[in-house]
N, C-alpha and C. Protein backbone atom coordinates (compact mmCIF):
# COMPACT_ATOMS: atom_id res chain seq x y z
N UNK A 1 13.69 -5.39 -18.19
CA UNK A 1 12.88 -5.11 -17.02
C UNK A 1 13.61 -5.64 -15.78
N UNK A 2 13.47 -4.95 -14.52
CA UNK A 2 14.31 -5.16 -13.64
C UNK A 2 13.00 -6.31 -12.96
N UNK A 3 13.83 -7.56 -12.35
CA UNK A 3 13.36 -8.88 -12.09
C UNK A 3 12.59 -8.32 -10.92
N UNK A 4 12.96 -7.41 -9.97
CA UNK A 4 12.17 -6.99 -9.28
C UNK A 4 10.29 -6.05 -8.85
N UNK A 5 10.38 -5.71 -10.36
CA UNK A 5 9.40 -5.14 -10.46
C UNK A 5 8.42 -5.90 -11.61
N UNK A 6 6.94 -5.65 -10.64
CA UNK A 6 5.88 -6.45 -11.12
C UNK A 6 5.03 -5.35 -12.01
N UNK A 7 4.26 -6.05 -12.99
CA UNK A 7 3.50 -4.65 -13.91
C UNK A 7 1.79 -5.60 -13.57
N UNK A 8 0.74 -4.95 -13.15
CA UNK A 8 -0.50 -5.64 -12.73
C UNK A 8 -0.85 -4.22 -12.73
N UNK A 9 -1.36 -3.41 -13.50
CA UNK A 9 -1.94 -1.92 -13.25
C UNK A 9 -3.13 -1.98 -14.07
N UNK A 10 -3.85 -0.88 -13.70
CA UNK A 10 -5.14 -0.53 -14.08
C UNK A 10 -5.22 0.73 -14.98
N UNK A 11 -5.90 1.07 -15.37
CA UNK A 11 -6.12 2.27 -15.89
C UNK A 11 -7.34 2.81 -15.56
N UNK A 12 -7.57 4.29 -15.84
CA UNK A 12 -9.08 4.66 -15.80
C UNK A 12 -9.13 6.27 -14.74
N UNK A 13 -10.49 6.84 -14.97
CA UNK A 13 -10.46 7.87 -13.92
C UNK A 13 -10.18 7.42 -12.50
N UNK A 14 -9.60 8.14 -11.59
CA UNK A 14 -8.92 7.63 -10.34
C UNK A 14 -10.24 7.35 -9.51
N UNK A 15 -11.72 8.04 -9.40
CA UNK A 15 -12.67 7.47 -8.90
C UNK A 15 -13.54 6.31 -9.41
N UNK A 16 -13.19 5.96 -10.50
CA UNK A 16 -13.81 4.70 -11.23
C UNK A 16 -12.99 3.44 -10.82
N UNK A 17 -10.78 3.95 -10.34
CA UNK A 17 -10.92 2.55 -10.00
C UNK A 17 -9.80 2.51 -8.80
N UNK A 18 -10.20 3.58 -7.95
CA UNK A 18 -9.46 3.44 -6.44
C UNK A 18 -9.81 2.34 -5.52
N UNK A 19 -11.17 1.71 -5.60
CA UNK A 19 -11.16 0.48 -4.96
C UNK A 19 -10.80 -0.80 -5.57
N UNK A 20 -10.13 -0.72 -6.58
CA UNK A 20 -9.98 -1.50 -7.50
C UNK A 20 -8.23 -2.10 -7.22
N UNK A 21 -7.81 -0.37 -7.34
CA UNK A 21 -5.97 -0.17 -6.61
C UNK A 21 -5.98 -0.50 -5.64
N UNK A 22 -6.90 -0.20 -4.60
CA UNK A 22 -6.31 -0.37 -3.35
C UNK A 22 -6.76 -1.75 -2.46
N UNK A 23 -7.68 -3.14 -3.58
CA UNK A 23 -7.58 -4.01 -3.16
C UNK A 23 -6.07 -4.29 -3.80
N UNK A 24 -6.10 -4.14 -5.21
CA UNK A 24 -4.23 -4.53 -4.79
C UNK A 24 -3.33 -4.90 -4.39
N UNK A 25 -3.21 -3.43 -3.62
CA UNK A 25 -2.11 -2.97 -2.70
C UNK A 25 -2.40 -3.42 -1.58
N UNK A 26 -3.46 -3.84 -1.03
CA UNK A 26 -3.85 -4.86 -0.08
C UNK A 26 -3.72 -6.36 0.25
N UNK A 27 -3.61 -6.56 -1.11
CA UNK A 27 -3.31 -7.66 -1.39
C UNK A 27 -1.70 -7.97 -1.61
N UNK A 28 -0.76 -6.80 -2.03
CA UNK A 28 0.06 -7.43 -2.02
C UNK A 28 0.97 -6.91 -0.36
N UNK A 29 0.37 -6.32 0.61
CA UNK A 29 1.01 -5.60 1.75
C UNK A 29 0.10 -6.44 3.03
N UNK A 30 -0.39 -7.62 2.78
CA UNK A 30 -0.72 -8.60 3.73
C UNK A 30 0.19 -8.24 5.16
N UNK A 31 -0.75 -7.83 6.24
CA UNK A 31 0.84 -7.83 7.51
C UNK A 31 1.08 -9.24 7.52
N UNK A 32 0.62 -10.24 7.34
CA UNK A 32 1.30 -11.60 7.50
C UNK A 32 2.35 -11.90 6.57
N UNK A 33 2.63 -10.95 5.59
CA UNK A 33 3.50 -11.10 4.65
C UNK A 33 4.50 -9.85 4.69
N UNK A 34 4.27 -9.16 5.19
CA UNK A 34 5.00 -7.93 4.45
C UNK A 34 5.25 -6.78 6.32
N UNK A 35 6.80 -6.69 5.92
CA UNK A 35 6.92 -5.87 7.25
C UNK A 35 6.93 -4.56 6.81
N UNK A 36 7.15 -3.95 5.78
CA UNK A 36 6.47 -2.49 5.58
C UNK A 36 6.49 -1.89 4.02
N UNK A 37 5.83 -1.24 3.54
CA UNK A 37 5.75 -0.72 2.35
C UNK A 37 5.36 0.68 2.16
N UNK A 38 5.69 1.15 0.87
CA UNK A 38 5.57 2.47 0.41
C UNK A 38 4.80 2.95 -0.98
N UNK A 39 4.17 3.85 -0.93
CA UNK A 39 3.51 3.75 -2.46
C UNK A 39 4.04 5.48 -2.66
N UNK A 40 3.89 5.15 -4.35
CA UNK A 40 5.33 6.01 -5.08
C UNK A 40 4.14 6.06 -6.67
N UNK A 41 5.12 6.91 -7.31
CA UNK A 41 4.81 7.54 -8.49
C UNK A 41 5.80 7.57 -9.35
N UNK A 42 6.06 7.20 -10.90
CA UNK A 42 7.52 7.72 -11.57
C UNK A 42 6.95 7.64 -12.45
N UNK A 43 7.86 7.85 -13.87
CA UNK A 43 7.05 7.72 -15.05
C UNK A 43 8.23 6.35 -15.34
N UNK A 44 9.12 5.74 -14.73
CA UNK A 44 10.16 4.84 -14.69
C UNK A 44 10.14 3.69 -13.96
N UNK A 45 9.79 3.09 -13.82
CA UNK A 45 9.21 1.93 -12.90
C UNK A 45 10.85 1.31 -12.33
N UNK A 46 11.17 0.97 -13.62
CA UNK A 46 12.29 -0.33 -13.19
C UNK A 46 13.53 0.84 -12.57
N UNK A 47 13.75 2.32 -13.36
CA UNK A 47 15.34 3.03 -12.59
C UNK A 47 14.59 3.39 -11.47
N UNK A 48 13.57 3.96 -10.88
CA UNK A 48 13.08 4.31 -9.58
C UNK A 48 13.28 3.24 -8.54
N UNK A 49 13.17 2.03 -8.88
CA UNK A 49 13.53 0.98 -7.88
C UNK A 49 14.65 0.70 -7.53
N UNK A 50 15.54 1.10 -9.00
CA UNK A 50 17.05 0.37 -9.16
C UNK A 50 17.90 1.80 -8.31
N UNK A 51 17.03 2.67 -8.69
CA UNK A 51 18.04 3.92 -8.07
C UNK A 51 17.64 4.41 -6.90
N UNK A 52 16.51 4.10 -6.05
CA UNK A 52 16.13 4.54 -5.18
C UNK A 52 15.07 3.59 -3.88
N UNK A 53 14.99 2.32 -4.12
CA UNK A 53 14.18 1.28 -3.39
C UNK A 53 14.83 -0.03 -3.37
N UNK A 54 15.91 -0.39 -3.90
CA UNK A 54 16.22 -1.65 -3.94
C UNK A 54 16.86 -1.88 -2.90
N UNK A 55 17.52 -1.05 -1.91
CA UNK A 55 18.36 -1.27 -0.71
C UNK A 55 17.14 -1.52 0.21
N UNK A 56 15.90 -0.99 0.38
CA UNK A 56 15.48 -0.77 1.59
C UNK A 56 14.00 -1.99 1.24
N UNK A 57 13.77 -2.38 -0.10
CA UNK A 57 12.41 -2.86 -0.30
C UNK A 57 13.05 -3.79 -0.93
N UNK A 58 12.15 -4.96 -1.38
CA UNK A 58 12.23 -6.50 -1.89
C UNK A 58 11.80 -6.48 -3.51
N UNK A 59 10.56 -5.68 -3.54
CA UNK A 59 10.01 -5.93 -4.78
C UNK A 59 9.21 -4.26 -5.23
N UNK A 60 8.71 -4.21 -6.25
CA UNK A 60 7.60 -3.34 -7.01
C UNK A 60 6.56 -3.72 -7.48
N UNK A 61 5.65 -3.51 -7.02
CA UNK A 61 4.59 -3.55 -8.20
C UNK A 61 3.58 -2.59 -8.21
N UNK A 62 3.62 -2.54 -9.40
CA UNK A 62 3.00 -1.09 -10.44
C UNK A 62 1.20 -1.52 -10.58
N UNK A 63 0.40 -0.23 -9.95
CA UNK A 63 -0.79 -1.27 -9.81
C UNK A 63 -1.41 0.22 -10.62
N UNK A 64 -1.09 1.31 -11.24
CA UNK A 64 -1.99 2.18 -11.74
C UNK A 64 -1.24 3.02 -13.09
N UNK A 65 -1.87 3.37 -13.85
CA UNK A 65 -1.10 3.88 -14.85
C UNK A 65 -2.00 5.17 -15.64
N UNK A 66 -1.36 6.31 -16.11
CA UNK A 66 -2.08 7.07 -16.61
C UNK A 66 -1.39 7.99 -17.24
N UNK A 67 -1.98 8.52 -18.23
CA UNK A 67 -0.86 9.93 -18.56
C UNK A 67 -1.28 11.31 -18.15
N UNK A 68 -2.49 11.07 -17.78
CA UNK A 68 -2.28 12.34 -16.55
C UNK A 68 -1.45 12.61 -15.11
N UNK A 69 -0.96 13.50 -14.86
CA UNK A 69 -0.03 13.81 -13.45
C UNK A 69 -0.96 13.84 -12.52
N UNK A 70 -1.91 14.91 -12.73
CA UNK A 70 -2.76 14.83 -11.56
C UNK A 70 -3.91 13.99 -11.33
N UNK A 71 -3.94 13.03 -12.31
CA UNK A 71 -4.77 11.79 -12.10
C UNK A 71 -3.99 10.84 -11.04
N UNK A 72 -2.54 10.53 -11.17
CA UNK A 72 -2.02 9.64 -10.15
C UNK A 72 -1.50 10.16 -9.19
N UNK A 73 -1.35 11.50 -8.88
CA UNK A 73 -1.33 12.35 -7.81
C UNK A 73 -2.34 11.88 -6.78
N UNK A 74 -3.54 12.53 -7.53
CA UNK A 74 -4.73 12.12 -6.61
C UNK A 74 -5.18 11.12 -6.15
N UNK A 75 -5.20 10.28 -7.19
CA UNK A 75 -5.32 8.91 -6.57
C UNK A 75 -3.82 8.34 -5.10
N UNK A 76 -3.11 8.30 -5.83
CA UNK A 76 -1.88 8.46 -5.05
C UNK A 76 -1.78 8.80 -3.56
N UNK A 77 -2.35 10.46 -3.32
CA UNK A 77 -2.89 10.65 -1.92
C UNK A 77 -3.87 10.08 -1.38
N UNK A 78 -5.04 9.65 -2.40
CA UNK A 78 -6.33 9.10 -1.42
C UNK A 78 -5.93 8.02 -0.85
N UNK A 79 -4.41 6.44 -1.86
CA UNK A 79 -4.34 5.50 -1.18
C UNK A 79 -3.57 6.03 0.03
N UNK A 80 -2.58 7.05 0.57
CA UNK A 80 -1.77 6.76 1.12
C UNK A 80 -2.35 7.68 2.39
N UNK A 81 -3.37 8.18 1.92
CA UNK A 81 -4.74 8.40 3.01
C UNK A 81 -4.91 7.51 3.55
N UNK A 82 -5.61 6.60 3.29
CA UNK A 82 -6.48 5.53 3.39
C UNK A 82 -5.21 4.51 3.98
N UNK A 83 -4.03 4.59 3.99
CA UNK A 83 -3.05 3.48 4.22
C UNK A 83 -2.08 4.12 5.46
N UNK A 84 -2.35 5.36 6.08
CA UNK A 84 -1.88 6.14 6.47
C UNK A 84 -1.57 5.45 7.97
N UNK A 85 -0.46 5.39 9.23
CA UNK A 85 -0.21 4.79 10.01
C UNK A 85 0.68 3.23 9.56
N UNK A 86 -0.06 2.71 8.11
CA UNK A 86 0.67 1.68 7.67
C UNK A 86 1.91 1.84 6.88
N UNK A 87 1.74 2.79 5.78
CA UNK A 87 2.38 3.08 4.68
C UNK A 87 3.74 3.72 5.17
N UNK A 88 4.89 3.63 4.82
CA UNK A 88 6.49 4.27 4.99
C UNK A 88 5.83 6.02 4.78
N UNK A 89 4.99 6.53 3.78
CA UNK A 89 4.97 7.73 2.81
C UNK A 89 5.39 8.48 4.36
N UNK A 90 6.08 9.95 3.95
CA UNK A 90 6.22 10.86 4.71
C UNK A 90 5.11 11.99 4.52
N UNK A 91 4.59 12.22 3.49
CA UNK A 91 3.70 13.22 2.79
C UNK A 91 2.79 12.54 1.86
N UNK A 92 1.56 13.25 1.82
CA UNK A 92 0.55 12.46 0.99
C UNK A 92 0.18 12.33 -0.50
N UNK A 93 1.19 12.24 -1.03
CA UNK A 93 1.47 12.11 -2.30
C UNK A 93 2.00 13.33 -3.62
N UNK A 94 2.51 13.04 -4.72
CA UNK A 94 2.29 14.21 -5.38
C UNK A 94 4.00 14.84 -5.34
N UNK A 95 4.94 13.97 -4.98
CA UNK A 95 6.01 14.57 -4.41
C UNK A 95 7.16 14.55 -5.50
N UNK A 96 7.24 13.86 -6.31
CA UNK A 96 7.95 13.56 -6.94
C UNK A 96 8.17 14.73 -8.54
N UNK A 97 9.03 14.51 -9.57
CA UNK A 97 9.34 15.36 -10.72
C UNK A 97 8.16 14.67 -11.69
N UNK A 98 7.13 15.12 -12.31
CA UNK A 98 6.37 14.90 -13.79
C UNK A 98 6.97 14.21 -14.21
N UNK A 99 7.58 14.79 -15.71
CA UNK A 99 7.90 13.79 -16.59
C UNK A 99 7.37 13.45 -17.21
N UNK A 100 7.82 12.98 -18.50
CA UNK A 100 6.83 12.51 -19.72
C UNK A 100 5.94 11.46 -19.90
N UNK A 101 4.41 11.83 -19.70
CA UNK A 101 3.54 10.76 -19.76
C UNK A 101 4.45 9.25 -20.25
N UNK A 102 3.61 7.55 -19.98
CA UNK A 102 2.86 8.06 -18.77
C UNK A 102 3.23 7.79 -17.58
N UNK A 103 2.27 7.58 -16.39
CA UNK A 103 2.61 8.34 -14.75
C UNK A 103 2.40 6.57 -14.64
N UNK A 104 3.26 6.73 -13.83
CA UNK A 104 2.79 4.96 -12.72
C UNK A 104 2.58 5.01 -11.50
N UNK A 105 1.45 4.02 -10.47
CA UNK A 105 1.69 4.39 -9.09
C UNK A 105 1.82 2.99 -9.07
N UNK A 106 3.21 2.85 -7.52
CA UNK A 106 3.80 1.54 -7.61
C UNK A 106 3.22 1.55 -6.10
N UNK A 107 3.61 0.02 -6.00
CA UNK A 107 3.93 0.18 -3.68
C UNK A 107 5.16 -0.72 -4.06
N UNK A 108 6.06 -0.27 -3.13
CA UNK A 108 7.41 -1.28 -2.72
C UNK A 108 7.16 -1.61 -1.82
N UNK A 109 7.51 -2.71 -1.19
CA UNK A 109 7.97 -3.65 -0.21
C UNK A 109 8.50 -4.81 0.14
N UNK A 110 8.52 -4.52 1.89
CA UNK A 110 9.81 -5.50 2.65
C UNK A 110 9.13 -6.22 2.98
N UNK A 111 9.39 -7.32 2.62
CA UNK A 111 9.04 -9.21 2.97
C UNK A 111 9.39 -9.28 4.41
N UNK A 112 8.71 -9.96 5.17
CA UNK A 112 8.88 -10.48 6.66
C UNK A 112 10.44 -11.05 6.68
């Protein structure tokens, strides 16, 4: 496991536990702590960071898990709805390749 990435995820239908994720991700994107972050999807936690977040972000952590696609899709857009003005995302989720169950939704971020 890459030292950088944290595993603290939930499971469940995405309306049973979106307030659940997105204290979280709240918790770990404190502005007193954190100068910016991104929330993401892979079915790869540790090469998605190693190949694509480790230059620009500090850490991972994986706060949702499922083997449905369009379960962490959706959820996925509602946080980055809901996080929208804060969050790096360019588009509201859903962006990424499938892949073989199951799905993870992470947030990366940059430490002050």
């Amino acid at each position: 496991m890459a030292d950088n990435v944290y595993y603290n995820f939930v499971t469940g239908w995405p309306n049973e536990v979106a307030s659940t994720v997105l204290r979280k991700i709240s918790a770990y994107t404190r502005s007193n702590k954190v100068r910016y972050f991104k929330i993401g999807i892979t079915v790869d936690p540790e090469r998605r960071f190693d190949e694509e977040h480790k230059y620009n972000y500090d850490e991972m952590a994986v706060v949702y898990r499922s083997d449905s696609y369009d379960n962490v899709c959706d959820l996925e857009r509602e946080l980055i709805e809901h996080n929208s003005g804060l969050a790096d995302n360019m588009i509201g989720g859903g962006g990424g390749r499938k892949g073989e169950p199951p799905h993870y939704m992470y947030v990366v971020i940059k430490h002050r």
